[in-house]
Protein backbone atom coordinates (compact mmCIF):
# COMPACT_ATOMS: atom_id res chain seq x y z
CA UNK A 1 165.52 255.52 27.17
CA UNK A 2 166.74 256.07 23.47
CA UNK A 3 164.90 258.26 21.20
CA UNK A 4 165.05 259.24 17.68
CA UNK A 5 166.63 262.88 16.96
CA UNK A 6 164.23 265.76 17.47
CA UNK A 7 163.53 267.97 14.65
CA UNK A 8 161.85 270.91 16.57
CA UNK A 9 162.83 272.66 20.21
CA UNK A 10 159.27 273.77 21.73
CA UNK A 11 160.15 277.31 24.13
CA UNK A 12 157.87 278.99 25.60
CA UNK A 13 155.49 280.40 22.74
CA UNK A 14 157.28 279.61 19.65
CA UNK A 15 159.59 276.53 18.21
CA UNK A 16 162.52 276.19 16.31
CA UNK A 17 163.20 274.01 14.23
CA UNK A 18 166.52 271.92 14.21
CA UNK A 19 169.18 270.95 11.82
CA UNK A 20 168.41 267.24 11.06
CA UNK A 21 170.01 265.04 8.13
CA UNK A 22 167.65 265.69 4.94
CA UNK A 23 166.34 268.61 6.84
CA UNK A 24 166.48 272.38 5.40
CA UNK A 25 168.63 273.75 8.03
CA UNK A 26 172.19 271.89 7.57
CA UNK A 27 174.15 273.92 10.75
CA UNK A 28 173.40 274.19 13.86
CA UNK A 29 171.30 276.85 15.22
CA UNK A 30 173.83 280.03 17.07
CA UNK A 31 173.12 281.02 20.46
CA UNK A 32 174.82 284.64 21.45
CA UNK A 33 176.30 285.02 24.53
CA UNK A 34 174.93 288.40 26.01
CA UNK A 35 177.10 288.88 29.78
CA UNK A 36 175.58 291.45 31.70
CA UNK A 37 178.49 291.05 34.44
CA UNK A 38 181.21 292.71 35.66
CA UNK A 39 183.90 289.55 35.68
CA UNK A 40 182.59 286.62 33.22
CA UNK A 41 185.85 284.90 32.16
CA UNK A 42 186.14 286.16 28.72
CA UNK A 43 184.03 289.31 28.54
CA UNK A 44 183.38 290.56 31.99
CA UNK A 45 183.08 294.04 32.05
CA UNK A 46 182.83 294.83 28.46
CA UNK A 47 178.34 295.30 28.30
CA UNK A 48 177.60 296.12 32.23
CA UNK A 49 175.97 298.92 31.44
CA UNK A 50 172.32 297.81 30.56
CA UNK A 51 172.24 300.22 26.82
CA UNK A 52 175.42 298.33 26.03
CA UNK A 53 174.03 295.41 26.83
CA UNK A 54 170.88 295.61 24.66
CA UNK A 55 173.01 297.21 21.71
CA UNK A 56 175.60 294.09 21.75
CA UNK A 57 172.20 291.76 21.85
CA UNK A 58 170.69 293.51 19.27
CA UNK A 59 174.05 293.69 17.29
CA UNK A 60 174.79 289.71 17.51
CA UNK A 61 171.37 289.13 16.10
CA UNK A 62 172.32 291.37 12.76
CA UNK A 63 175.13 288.82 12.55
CA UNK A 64 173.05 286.07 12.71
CA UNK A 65 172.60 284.85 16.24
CA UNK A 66 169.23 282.33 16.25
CA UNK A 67 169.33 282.86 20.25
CA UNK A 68 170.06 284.86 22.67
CA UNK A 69 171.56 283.71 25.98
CA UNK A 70 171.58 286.10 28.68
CA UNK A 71 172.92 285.98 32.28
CA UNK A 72 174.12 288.26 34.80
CA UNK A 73 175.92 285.98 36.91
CA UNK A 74 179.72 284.45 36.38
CA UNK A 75 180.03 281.01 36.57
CA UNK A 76 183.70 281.23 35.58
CA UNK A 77 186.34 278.86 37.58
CA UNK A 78 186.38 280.27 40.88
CA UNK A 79 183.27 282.82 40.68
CA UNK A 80 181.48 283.99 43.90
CA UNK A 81 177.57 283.52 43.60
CA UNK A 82 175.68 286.89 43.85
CA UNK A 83 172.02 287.51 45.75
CA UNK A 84 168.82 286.90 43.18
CA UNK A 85 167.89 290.75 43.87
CA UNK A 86 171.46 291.66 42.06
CA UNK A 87 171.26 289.05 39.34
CA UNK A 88 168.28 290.46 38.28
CA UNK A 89 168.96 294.42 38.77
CA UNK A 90 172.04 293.59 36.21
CA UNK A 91 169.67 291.45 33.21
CA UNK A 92 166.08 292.75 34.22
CA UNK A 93 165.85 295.87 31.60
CA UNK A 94 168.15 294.14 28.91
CA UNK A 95 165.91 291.28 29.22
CA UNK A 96 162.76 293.29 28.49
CA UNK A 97 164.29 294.92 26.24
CA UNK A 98 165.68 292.45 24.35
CA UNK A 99 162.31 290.38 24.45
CA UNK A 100 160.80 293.03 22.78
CA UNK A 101 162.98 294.48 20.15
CA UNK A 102 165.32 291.32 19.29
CA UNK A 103 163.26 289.35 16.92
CA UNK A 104 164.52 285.86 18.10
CA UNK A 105 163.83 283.65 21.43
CA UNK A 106 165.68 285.04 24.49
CA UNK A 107 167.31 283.00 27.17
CA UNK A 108 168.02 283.70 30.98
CA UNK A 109 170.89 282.05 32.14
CA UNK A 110 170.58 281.77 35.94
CA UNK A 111 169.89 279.01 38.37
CA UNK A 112 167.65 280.91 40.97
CA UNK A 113 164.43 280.19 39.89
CA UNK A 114 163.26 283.69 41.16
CA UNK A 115 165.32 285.26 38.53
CA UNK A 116 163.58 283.08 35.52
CA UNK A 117 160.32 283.58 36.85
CA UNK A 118 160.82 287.17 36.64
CA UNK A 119 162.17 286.47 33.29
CA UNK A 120 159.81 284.28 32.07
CA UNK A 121 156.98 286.96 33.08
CA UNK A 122 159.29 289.84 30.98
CA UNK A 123 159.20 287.48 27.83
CA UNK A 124 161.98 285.21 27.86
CA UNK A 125 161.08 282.03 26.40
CA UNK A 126 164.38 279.50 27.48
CA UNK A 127 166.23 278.98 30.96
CA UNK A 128 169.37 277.93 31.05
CA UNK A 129 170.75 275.93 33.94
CA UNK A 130 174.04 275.33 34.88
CA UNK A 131 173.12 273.22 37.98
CA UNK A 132 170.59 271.23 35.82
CA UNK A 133 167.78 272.67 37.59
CA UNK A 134 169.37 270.90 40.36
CA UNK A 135 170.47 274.38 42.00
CA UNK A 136 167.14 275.77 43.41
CA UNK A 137 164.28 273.47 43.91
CA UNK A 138 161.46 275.77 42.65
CA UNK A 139 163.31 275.90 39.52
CA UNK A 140 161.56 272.69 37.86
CA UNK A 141 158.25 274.11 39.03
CA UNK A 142 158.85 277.89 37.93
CA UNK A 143 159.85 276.34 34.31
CA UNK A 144 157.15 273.60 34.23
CA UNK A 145 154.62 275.97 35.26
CA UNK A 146 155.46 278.85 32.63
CA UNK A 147 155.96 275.92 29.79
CA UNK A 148 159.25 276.92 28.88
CA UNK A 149 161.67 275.58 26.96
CA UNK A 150 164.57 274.51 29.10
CA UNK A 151 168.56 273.56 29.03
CA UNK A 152 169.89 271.42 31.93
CA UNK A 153 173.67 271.71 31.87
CA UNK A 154 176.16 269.09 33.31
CA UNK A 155 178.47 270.38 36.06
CA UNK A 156 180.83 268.57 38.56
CA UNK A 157 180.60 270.64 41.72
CA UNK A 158 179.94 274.28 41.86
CA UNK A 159 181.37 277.30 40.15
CA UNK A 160 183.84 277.57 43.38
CA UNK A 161 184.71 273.55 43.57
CA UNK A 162 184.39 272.26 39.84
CA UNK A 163 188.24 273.23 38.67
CA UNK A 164 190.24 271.73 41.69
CA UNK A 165 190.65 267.91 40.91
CA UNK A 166 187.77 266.75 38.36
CA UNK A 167 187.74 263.71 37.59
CA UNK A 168 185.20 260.56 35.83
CA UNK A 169 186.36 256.80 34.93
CA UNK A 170 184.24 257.47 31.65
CA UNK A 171 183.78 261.04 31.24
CA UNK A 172 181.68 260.61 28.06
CA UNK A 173 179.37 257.78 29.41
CA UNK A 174 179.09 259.40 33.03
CA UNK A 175 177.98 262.61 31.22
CA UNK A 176 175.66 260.92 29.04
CA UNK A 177 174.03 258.93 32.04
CA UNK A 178 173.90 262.39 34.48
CA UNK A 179 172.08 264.06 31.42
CA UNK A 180 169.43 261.16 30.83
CA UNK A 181 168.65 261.48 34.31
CA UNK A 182 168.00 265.03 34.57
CA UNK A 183 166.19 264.65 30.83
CA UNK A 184 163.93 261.99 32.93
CA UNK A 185 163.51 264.45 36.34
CA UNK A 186 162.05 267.39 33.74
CA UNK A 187 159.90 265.04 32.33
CA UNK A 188 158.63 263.37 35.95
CA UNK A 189 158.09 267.18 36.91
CA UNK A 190 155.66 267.50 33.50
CA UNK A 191 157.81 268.99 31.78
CA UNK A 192 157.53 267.37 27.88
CA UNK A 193 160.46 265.90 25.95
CA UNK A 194 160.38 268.53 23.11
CA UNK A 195 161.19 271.49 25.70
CA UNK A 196 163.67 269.90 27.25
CA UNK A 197 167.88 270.55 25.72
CA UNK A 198 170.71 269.45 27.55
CA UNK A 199 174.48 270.59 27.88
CA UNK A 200 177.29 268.48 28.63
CA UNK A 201 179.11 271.27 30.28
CA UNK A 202 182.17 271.80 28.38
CA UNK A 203 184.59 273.23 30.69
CA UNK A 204 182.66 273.05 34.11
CA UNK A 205 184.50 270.59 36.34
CA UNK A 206 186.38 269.16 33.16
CA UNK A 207 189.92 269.13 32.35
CA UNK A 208 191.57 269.92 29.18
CA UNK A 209 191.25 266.46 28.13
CA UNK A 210 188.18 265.73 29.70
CA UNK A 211 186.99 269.08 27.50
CA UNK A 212 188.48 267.02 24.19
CA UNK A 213 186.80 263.62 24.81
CA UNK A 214 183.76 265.38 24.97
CA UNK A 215 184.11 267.29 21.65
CA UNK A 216 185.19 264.12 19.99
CA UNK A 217 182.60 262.27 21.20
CA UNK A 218 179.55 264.42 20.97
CA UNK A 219 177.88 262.22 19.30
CA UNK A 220 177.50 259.54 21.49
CA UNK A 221 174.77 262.31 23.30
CA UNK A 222 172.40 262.47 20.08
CA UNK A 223 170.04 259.26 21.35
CA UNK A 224 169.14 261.32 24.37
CA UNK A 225 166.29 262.09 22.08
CA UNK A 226 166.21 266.36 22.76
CA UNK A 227 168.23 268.87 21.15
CA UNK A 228 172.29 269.02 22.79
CA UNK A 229 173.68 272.36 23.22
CA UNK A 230 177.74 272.43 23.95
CA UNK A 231 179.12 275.87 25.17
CA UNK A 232 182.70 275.53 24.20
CA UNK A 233 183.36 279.09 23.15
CA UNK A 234 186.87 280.61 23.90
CA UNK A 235 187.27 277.84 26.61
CA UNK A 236 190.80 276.94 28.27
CA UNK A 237 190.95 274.05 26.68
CA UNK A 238 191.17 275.80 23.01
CA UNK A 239 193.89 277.96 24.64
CA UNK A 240 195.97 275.02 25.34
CA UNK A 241 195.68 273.43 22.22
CA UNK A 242 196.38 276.42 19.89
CA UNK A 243 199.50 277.21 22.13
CA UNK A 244 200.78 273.72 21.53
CA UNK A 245 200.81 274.65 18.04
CA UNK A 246 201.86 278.29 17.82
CA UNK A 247 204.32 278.33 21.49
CA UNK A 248 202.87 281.41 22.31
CA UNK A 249 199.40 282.77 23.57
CA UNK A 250 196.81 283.25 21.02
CA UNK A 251 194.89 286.17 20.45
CA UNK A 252 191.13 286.68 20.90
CA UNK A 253 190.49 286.21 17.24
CA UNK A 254 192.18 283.08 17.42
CA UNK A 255 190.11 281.86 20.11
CA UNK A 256 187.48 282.95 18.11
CA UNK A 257 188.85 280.68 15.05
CA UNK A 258 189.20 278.01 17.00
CA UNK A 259 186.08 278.25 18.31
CA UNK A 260 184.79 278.22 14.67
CA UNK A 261 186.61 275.53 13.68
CA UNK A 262 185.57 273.12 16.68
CA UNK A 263 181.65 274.49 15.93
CA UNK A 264 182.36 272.62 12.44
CA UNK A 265 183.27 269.84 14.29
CA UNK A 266 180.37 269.64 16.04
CA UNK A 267 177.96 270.23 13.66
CA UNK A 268 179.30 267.25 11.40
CA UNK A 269 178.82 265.45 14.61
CA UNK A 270 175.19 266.22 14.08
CA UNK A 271 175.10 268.61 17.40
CA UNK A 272 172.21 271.34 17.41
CA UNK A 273 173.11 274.36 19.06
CA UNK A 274 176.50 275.61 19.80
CA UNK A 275 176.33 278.38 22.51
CA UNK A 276 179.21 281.23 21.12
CA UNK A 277 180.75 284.72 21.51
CA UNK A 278 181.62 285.85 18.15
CA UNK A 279 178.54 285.25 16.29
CA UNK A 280 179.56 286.51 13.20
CA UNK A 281 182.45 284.71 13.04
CA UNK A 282 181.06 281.41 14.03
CA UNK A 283 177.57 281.51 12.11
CA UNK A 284 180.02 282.52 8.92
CA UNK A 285 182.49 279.64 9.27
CA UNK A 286 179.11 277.25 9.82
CA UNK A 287 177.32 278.43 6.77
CA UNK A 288 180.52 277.66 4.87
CA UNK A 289 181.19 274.64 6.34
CA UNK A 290 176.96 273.36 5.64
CA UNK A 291 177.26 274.64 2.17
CA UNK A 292 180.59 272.59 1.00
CA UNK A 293 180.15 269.88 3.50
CA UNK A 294 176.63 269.18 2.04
């Protein structure tokens, strides 16, 4: 199944509408990363506290965030899974909250489909997979029955497995063929094609190079016909390759460049939403890049 490239994302009671050649919006659309956990891999720790949470939300959106992504889970390398009733005592008030007073379309990001239902029913108008909806199996009935927009994420094996030996003959066409099939399961669980957005998965069960082929090749994704969102903020693999040009570790702001400069990438590769930390810095560099890049 090929499809022509959407123009519009359909959530939950609202759209948005997506960059498209000849289209008025020339980058792609920002989601902000909004961690409401003690130990995610690059900010763990730093918004636990629910006020801080909602005041780093609120603050990502004054520097332009489109979305907001929030989870209360780590799914970094490694991570231990934590009990639903936890997940949700860590996002439940920032997600009301943030519903509310945030002015732009909310994400959970969470595989339990208790957790999105009680999102969902708080005001959240995305969820966020990283098992693909695979994870839980009330999930595709929780997000079907709530009409929600949706992202199904590629991962090979779980948080706990995915780092110790990945490995794909194709890693770009075996991506591309895991995602059409979870784009078709959505829509054989009524779920329509203009809710649905799917994730390669940078960095979950990927190597470095793995990571690469992926960015380089993003755009063999496009004809899955719904909007692709790639997550490759601060990721290893932009560690590794700013240290092979600098011989020494870089600093968060130049993960944060980097993570910049491989967003430009990706939006010349016609991707839709890049999923990112430093919102400011990112949605900057982007509006740049649309305005000279034409």
């Amino acid at each position: 199944m090929t499809c022509e490239l959407p123009t519009t994302w359909r959530l939950r009671t609202r759209s948005l509408d997506l960059p498209r050649p000849g289209g008025p919006l020339r980058r792609p659309l920002v989601m902000g990363i909004v961690n409401v956990t003690p130990d995610s891999f690059s900010d763990g720790g730093r918004h636990g506290d629910s006020d801080a949470a909602v005041a780093h939300g609120l603050a990502l959106v004054a520097q332009g965030a489109d979305i907001l992504d929030i989870g209360g889970e780590s799914t970094r390398p490694f991570s231990e899974p934590v009990e639903a009733a936890e997940e949700w005592r860590r996002v439940g008030a920032v997600v009301g909250r943030l519903a509310r007073e945030a002015g732009v379309p909310i994400s959970i990001d969470t595989s339990k489909a208790a957790v999105a239902a009680r999102a969902l029913d708080a005001g959240v108008e995305i969820v966020n997979d990283v098992t693909g909806l695979e994870g839980d199996p009330d999930m595709l009935r929780v997000v079907s029955d709530a009409g929600a927009g949706v992202c199904a994420m590629h991962m090979q094996g779980t948080p706990q497995t995915m780092q110790i030996d990945p490995h794909y003959g194709d890693v770009v066409g075996e991506i591309r063929d895991y995602l059409g099939r979870r784009r078709d399961a959505l829509l054989a669980a009524g779920i329509p094609l203009d809710r649905i957005c799917l994730d390669p998965g940078i960095g979950f069960g990927k190597t470095h190079e793995h990571n690469l082929e992926l960015m380089r090749h993003a755009r063999r994704l496009l004809d899955l016909g719904v909007p692709i969102l790639v997550g490759h903020s601060r990721k290893g693999f932009l560690t590794k390759v700013l240290r092979s040009t600098t011989a020494r570790e870089p600093t968060e702001a130049e993960r944060d460049a980097a993570t910049a400069g491989a967003a430009c990438g990706l939006a010349a590769a016609g991707i839709q939403i890049v999923r990112v930390h430093a919102v400011a810095t990112v949605r900057a560099t982007l509006d740049v890049f649309a305005a000279c890049a034409g």
